[in-house]
N, C-alpha and C. Protein backbone atom coordinates (compact mmCIF):
# COMPACT_ATOMS: atom_id res chain seq x y z
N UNK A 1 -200.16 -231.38 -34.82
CA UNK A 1 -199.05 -230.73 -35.47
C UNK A 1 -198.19 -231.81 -36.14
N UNK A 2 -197.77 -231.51 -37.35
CA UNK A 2 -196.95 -232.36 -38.32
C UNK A 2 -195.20 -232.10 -37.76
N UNK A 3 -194.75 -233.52 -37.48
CA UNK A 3 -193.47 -232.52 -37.04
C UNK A 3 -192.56 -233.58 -38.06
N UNK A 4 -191.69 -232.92 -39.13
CA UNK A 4 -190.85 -234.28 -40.06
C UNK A 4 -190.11 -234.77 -39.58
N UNK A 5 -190.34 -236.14 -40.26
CA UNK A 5 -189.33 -237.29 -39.24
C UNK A 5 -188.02 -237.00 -40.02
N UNK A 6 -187.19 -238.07 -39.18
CA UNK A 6 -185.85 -237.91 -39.50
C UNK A 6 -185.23 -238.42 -40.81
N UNK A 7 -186.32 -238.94 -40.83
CA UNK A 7 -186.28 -239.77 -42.90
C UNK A 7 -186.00 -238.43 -44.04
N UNK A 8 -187.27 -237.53 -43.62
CA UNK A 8 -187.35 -236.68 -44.48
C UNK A 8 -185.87 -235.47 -44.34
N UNK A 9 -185.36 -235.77 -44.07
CA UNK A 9 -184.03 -235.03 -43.84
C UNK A 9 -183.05 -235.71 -45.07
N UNK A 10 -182.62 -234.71 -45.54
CA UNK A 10 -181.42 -235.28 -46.72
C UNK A 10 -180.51 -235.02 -45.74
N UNK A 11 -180.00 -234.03 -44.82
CA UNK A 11 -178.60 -234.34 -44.25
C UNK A 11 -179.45 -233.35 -42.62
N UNK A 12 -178.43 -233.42 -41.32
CA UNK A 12 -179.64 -233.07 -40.04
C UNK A 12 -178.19 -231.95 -40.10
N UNK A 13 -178.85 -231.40 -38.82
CA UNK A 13 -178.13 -230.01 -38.34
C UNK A 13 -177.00 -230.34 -38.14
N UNK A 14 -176.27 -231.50 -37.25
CA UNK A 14 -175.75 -231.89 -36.32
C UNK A 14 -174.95 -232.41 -37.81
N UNK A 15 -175.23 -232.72 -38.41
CA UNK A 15 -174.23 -233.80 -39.71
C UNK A 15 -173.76 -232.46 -40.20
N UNK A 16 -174.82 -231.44 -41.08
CA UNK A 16 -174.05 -229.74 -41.41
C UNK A 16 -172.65 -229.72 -40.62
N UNK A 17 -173.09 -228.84 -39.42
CA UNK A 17 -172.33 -228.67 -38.30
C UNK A 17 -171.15 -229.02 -38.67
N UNK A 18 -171.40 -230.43 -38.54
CA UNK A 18 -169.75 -231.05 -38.23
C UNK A 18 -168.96 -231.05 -39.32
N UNK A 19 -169.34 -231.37 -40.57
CA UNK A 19 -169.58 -231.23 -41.93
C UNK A 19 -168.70 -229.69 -42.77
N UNK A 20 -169.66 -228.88 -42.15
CA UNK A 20 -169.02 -227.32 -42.95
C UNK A 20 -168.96 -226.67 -41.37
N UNK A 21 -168.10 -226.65 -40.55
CA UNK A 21 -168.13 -226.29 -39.20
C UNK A 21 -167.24 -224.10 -39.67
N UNK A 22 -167.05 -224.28 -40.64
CA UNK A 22 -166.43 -223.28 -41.44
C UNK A 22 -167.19 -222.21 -41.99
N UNK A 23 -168.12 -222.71 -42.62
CA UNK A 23 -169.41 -222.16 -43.19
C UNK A 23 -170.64 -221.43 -41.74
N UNK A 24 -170.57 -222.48 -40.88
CA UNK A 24 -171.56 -222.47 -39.83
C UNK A 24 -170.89 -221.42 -39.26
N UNK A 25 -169.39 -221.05 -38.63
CA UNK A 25 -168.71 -219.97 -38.39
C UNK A 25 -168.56 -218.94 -38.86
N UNK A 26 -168.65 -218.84 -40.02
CA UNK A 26 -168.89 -217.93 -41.02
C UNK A 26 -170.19 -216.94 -41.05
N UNK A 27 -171.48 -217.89 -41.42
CA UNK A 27 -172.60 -217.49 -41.55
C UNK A 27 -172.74 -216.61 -39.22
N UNK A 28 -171.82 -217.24 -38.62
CA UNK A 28 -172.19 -216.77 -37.04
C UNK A 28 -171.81 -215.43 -37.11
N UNK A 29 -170.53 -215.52 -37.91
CA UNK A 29 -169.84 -213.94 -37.82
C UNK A 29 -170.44 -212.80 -38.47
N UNK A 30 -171.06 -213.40 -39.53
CA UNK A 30 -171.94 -212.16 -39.26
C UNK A 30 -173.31 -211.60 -39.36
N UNK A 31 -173.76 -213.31 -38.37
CA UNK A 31 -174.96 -213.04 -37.16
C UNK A 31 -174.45 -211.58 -36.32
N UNK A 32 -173.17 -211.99 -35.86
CA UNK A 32 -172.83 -211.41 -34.76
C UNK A 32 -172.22 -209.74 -34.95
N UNK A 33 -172.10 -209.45 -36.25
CA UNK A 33 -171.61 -208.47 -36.56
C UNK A 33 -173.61 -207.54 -37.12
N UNK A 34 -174.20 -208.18 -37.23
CA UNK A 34 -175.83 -207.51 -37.34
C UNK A 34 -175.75 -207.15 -35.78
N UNK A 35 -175.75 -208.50 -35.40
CA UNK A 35 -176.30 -207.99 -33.67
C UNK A 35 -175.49 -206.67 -32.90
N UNK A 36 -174.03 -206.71 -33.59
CA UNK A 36 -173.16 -205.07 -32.51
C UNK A 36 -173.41 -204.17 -33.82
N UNK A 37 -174.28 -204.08 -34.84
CA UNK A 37 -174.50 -202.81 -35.28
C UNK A 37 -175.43 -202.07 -34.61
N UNK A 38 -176.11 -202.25 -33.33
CA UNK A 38 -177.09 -201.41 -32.88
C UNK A 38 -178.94 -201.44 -33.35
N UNK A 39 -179.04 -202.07 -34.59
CA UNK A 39 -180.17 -202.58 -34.84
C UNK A 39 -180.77 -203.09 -33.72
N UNK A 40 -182.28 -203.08 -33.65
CA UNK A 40 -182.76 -203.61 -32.47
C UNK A 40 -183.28 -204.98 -33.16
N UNK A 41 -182.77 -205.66 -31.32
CA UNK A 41 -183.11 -207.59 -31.53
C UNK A 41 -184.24 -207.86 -32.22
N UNK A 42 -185.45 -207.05 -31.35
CA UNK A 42 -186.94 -207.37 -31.95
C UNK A 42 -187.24 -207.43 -33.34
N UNK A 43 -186.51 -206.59 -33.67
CA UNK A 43 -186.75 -206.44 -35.15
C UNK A 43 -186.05 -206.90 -35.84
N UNK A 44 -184.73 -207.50 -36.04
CA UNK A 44 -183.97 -208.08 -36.80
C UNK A 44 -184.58 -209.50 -36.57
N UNK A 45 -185.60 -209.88 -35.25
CA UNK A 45 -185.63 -211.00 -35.08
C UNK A 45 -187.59 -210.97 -36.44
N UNK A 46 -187.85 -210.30 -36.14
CA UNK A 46 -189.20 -210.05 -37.16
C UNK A 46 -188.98 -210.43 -38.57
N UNK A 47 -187.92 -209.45 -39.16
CA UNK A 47 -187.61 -210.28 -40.46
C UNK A 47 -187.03 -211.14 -40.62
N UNK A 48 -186.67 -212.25 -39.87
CA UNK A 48 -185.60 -212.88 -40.26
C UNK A 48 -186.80 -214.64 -40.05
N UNK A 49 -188.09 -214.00 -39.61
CA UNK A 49 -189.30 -215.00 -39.54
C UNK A 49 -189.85 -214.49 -40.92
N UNK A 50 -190.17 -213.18 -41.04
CA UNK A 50 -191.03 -213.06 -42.41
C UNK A 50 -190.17 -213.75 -43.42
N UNK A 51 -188.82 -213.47 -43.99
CA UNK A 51 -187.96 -214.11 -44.73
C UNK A 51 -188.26 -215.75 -44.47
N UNK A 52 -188.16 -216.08 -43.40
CA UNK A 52 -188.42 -217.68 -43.19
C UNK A 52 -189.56 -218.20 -43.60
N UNK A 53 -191.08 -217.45 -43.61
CA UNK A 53 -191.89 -217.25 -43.88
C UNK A 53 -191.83 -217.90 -45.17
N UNK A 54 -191.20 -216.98 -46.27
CA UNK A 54 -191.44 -216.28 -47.53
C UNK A 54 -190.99 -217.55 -48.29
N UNK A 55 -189.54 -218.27 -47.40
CA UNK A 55 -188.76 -219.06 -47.89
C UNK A 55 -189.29 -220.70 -47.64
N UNK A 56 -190.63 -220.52 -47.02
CA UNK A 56 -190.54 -222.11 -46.03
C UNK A 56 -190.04 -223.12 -45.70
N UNK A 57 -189.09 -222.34 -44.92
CA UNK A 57 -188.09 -222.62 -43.87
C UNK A 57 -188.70 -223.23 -42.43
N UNK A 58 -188.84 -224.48 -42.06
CA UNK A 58 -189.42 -224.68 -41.21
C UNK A 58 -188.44 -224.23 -39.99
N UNK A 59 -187.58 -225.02 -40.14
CA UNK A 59 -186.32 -225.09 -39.40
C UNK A 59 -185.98 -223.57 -38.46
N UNK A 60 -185.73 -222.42 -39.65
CA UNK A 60 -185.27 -221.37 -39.48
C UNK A 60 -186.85 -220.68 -38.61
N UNK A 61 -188.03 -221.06 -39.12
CA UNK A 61 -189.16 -220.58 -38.67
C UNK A 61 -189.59 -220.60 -37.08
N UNK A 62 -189.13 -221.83 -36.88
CA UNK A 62 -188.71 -222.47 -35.33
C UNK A 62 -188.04 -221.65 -35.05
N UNK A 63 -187.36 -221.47 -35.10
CA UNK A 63 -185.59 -221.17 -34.48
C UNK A 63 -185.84 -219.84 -34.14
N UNK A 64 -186.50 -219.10 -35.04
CA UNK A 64 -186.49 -217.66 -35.17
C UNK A 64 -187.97 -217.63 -33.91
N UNK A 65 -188.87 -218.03 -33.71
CA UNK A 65 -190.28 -217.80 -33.01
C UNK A 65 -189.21 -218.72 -31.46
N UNK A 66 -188.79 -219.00 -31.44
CA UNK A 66 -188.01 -219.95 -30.09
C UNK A 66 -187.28 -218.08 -29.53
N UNK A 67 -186.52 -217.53 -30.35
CA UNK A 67 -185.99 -216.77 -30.03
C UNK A 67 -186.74 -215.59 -30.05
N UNK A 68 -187.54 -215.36 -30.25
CA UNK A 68 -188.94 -214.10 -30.34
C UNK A 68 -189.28 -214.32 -28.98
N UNK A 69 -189.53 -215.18 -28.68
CA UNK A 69 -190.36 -215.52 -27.60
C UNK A 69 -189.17 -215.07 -26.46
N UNK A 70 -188.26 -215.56 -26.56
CA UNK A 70 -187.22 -215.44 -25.27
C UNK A 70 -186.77 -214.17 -24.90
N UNK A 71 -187.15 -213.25 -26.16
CA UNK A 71 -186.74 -211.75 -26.07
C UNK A 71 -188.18 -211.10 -25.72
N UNK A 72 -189.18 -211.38 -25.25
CA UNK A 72 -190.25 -210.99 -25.85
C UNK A 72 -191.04 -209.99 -26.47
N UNK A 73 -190.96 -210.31 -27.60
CA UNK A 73 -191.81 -209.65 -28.92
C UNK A 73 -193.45 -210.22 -28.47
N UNK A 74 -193.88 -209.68 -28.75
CA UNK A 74 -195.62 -209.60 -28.65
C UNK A 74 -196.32 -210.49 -29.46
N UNK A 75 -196.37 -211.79 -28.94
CA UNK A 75 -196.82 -212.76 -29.51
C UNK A 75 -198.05 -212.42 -30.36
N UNK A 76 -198.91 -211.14 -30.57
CA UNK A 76 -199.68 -210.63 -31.30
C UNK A 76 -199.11 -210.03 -32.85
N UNK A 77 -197.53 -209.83 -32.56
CA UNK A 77 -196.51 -209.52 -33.97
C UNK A 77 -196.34 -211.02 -34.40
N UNK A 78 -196.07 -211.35 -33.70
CA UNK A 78 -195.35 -213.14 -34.74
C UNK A 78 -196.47 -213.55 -35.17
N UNK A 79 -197.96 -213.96 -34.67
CA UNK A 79 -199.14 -214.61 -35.08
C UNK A 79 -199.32 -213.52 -36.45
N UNK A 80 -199.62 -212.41 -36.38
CA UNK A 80 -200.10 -211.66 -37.44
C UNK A 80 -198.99 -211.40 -38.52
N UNK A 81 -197.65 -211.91 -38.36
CA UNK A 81 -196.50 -211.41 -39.14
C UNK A 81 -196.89 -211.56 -40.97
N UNK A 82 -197.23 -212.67 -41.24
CA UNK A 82 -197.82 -212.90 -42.49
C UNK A 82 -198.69 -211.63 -43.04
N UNK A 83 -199.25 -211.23 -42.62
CA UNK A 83 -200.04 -210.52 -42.73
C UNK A 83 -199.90 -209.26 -41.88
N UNK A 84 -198.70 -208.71 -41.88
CA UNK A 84 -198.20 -207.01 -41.46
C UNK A 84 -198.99 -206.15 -41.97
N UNK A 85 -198.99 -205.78 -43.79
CA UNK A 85 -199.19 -205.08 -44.01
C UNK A 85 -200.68 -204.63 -43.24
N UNK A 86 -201.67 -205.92 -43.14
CA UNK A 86 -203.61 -205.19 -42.68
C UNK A 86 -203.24 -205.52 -41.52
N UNK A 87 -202.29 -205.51 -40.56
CA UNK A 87 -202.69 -205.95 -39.74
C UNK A 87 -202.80 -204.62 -38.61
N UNK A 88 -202.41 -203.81 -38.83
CA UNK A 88 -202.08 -202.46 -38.08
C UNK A 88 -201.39 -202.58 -36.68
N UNK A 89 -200.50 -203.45 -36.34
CA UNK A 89 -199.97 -203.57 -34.79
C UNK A 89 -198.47 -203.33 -35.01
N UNK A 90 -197.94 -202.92 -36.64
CA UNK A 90 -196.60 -202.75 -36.55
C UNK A 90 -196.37 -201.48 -37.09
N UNK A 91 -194.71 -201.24 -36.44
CA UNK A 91 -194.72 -199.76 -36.36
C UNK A 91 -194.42 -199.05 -37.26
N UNK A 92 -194.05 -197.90 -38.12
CA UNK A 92 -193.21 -197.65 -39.82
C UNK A 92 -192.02 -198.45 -39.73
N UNK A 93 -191.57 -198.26 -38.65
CA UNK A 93 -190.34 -198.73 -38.68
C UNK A 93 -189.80 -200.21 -39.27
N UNK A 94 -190.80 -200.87 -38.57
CA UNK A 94 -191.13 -202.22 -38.87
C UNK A 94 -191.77 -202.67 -40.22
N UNK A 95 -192.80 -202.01 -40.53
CA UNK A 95 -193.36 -201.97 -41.90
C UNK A 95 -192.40 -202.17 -43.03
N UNK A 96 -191.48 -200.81 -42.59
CA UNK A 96 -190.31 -200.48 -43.95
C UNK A 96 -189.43 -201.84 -43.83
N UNK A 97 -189.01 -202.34 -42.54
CA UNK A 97 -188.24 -203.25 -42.92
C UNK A 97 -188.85 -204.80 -43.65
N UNK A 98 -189.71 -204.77 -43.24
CA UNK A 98 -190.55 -205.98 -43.79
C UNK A 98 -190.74 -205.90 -45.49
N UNK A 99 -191.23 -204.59 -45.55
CA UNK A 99 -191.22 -204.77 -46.97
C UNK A 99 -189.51 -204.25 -47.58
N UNK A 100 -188.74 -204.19 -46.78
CA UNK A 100 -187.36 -204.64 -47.71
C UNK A 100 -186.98 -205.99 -47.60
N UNK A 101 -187.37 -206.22 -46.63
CA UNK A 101 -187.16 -207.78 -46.52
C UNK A 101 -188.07 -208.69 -47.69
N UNK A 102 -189.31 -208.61 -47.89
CA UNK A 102 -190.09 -209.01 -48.86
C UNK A 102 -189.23 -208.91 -50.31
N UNK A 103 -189.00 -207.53 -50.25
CA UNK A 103 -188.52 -207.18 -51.82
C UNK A 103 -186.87 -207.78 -52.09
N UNK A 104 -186.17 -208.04 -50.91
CA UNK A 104 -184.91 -208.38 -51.24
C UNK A 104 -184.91 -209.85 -51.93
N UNK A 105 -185.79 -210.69 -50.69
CA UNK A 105 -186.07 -212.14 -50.26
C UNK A 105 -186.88 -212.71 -51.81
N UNK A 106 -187.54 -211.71 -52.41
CA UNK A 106 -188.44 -211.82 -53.86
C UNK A 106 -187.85 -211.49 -54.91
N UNK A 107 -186.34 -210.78 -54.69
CA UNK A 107 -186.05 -209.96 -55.85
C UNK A 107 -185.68 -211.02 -57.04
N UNK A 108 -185.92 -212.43 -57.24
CA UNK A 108 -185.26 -212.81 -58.21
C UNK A 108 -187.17 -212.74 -59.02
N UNK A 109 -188.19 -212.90 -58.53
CA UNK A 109 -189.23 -212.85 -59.05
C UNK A 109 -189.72 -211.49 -59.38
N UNK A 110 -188.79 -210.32 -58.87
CA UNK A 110 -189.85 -209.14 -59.11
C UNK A 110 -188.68 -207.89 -58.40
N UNK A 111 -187.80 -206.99 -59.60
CA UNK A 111 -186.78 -206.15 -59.26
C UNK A 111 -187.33 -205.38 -57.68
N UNK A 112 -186.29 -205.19 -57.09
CA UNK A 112 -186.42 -203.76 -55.77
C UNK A 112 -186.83 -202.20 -56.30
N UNK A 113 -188.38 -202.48 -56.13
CA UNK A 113 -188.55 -201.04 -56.22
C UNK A 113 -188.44 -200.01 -55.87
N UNK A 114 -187.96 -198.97 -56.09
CA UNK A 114 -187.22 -197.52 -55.84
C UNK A 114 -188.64 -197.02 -54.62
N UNK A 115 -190.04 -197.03 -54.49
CA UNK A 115 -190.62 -196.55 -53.68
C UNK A 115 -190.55 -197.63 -52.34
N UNK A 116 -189.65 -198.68 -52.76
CA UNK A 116 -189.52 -199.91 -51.07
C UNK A 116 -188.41 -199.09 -50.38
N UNK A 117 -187.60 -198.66 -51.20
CA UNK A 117 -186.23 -198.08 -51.05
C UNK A 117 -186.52 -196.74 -50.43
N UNK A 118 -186.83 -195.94 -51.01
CA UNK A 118 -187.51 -194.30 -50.18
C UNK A 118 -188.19 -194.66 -48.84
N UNK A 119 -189.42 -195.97 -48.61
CA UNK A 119 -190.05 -195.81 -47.61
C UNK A 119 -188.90 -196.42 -46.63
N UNK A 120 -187.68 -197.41 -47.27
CA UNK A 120 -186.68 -197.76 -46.17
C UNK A 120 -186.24 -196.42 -45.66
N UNK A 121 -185.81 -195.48 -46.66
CA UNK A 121 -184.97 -194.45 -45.94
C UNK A 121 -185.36 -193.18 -45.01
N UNK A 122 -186.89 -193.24 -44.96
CA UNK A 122 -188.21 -192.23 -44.54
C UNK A 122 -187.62 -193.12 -42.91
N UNK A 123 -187.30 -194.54 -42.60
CA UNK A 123 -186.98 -194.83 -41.25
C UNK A 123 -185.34 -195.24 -41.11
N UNK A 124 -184.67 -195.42 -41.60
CA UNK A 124 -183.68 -195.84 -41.47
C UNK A 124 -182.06 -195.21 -42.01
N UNK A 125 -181.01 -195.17 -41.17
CA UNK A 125 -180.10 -194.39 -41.61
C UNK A 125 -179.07 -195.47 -43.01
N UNK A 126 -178.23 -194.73 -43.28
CA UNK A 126 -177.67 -195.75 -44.51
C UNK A 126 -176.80 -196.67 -43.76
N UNK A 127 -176.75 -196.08 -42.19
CA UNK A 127 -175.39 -197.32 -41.75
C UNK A 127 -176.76 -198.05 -41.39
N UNK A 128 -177.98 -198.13 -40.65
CA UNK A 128 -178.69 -199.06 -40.63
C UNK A 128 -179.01 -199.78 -41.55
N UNK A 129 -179.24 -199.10 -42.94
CA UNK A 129 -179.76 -199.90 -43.95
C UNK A 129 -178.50 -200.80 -44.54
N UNK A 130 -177.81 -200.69 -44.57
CA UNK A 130 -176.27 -201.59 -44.37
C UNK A 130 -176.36 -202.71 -43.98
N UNK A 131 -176.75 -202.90 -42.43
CA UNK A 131 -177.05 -203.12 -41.71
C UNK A 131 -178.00 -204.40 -41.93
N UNK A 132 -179.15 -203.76 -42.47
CA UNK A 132 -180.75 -204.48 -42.42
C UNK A 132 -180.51 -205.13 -43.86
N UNK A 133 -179.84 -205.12 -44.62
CA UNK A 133 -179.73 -205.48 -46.05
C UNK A 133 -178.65 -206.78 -45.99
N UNK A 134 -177.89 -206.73 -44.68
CA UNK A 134 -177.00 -207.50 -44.45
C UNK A 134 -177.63 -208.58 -43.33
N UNK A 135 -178.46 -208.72 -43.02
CA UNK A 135 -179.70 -209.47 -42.01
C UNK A 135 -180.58 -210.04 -43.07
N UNK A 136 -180.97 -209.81 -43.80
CA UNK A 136 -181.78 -210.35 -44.83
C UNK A 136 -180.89 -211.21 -45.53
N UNK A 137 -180.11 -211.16 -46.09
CA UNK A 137 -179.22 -211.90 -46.99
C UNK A 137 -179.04 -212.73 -46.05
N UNK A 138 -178.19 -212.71 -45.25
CA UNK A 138 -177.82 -213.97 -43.66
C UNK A 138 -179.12 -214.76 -43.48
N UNK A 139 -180.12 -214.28 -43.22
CA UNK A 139 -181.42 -215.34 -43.12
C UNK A 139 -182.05 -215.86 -44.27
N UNK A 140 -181.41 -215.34 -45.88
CA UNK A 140 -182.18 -215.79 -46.69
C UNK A 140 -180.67 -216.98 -46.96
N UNK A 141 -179.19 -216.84 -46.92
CA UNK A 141 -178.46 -217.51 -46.57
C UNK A 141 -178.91 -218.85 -45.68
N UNK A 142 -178.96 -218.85 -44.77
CA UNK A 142 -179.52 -219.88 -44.08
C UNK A 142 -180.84 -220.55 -44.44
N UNK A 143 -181.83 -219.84 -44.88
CA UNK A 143 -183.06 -220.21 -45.25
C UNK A 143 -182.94 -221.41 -46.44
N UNK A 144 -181.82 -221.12 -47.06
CA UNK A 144 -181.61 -221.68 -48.37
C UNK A 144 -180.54 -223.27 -47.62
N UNK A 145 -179.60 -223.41 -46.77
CA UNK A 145 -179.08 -224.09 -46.54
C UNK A 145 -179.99 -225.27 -45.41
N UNK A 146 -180.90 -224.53 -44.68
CA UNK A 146 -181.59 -225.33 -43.73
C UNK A 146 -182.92 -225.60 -44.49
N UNK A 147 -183.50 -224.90 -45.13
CA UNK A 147 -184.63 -225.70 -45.82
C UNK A 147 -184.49 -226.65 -47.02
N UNK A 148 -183.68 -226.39 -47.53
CA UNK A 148 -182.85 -227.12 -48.84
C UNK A 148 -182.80 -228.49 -48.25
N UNK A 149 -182.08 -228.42 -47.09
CA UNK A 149 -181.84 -229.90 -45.72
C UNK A 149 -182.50 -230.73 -45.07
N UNK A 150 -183.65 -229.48 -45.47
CA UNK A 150 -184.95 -229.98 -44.23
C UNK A 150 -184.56 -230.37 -43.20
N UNK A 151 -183.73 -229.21 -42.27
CA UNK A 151 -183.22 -229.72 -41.04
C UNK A 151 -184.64 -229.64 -40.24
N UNK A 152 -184.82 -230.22 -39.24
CA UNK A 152 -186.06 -230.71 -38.51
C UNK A 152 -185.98 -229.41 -37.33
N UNK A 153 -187.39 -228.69 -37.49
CA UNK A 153 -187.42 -227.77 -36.65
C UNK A 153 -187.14 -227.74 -35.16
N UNK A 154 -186.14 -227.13 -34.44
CA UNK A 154 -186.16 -226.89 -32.97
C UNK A 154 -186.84 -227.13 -31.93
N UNK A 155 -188.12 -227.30 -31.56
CA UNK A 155 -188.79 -227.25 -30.67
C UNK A 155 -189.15 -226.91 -29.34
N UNK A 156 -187.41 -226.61 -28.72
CA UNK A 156 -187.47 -226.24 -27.74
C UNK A 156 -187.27 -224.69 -28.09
């Protein structure tokens, strides 16, 4: 396994942190305001790897499979996540959010199509989709600040 050294870092977590300690509070609040909307962990924690995925985000990719694991999600979802759509082990529920997550996380390459949007709402209420639209942005938020950084993935 390739793990980047500390060279390859333009600035580390710990320098951020201290750095924009404002921003880092910011981007927590509303971590923390996804997490008391009632959305479930498992799944906010699913897209927020596919987004990391999409974005290659090592950092966030870590971070997010560190915390999959501790909740446990079915290490048979995270291995196959790339590959949801053939993979048949996820649920509509999950499906729909993935592909809003895809289409949000893509939208500067390719508009939100109105049938991603129907299959969101076939599972999800509008305060969820609120919700799930506001989880995507936050991880594509971060995705953009920690891979940009190449903060050095988590490991533990």
């Amino acid at each position: 396994m390739t793990i980047l050294s500390a060279s390859s870092q333009t600035i580390t977590w710990d320098t951020f942190s201290n750095t924009a300690p404002g921003v880092v509070h910011a981007l927590s609040l509303l971590g923390k305001a996804i997490d008391d909307s009632g959305l479930e962990k498992p799944l906010i924690e699913l897209i927020k790897l596919r987004a990391s995925q999409l974005n290659g985000c090592a950092f966030c990719l870590q971070y997010h499979l560190n915390l999959a694991r501790k909740i446990g999600i079915d290490a048979v979802k995270t291995d196959l996540l790339a590959t949801w759509r053939d993979a048949g082990v996820f649920t509509s529920r999950e499906r729909a959010a993935l592909a809003w997550t895809e289409a949000l996380t893509n939208m500067t390459q390719h508009p939100v199509s109105d049938s991603v949007y129907v299959q969101l709402q076939a599972e999800f209420t509008a305060t969820e989709i609120t919700f799930l639209t506001s989880a995507v942005a936050a991880i594509n938020a971060w995705n953009r600040i920690a891979g940009a950084l190449k903060f050095a993935p988590p490991f533990e």
